[in-house]
C-alpha atoms as a PDB file:
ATOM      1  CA  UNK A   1       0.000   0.000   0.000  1.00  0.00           C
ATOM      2  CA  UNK A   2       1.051   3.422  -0.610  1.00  0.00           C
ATOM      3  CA  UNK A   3       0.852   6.042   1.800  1.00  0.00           C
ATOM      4  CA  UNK A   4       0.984   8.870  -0.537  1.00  0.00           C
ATOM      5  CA  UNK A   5      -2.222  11.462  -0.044  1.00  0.00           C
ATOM      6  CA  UNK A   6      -2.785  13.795  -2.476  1.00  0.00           C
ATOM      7  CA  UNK A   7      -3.835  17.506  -1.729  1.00  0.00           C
ATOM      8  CA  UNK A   8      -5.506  19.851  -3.838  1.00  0.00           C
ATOM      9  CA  UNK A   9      -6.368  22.987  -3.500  1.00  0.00           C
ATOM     10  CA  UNK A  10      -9.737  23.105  -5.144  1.00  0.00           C
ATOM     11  CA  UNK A  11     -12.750  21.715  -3.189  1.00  0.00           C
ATOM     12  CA  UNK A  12     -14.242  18.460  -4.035  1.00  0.00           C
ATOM     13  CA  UNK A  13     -16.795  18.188  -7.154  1.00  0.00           C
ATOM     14  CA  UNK A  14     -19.752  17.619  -4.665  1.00  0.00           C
ATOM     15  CA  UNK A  15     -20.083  21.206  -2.766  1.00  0.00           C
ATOM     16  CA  UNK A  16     -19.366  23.131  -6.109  1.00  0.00           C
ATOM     17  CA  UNK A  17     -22.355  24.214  -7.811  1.00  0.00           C
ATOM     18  CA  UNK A  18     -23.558  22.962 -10.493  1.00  0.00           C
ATOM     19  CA  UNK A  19     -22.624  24.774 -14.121  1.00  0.00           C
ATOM     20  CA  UNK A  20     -25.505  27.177 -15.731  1.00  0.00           C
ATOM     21  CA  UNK A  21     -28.320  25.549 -17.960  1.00  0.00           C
ATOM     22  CA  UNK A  22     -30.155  27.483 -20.418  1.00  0.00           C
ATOM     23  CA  UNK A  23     -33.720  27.393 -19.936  1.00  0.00           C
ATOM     24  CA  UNK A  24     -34.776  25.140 -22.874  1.00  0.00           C
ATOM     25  CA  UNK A  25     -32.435  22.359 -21.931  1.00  0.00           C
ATOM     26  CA  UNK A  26     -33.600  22.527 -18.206  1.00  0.00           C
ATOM     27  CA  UNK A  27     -37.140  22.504 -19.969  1.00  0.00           C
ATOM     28  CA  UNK A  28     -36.278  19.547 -22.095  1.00  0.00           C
ATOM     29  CA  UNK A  29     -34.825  17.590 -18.752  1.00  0.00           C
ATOM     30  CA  UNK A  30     -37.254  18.325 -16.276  1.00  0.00           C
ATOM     31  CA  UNK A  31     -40.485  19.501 -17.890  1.00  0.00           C
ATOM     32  CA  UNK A  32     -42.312  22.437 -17.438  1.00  0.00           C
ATOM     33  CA  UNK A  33     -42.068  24.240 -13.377  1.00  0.00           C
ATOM     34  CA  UNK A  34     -44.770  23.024 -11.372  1.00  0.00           C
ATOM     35  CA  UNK A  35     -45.273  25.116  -8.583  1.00  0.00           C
ATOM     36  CA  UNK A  36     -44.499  23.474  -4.629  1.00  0.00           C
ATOM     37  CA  UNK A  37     -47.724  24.264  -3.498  1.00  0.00           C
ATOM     38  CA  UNK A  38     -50.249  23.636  -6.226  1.00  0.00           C
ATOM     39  CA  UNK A  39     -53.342  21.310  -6.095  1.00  0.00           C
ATOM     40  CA  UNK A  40     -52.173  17.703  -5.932  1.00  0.00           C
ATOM     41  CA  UNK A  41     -55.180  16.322  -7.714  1.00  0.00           C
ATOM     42  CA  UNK A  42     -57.539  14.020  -5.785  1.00  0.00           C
ATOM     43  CA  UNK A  43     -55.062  10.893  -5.559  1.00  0.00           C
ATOM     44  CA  UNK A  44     -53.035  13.216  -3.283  1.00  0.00           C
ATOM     45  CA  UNK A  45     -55.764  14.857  -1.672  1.00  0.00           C
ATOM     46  CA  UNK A  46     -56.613  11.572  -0.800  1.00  0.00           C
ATOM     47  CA  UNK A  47     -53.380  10.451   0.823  1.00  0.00           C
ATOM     48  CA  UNK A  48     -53.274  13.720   2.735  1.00  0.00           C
ATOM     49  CA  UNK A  49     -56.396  12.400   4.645  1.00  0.00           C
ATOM     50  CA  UNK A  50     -55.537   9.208   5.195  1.00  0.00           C
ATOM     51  CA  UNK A  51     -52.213  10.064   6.711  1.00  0.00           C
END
């Protein structure tokens, strides 16, 4: 085993943010926004009453 470590001085690929999207590929991706907060049609409505 080697008991080299290597250091860096840029931070690790997970807690950098993520590089800019336009909007059309984000579209294409994910589909249009849907708000947080909007009416969850009656299958959710229904789970929200029974738990």
């Amino acid at each position: 085993m080697s008991s080299y470590v290597y250091h860096s001085s840029r931070p690790h690929e997970s807690i950098l943010p993520r590089a800019h999207r336009d909007a059309h590929q984000r579209f294409h991706t994910y589909g249009p926004i849907q708000p947080m907060d909007g009416d969850r049609g009656l299958f959710g409505r229904l789970l929200d009453r029974l738990f």
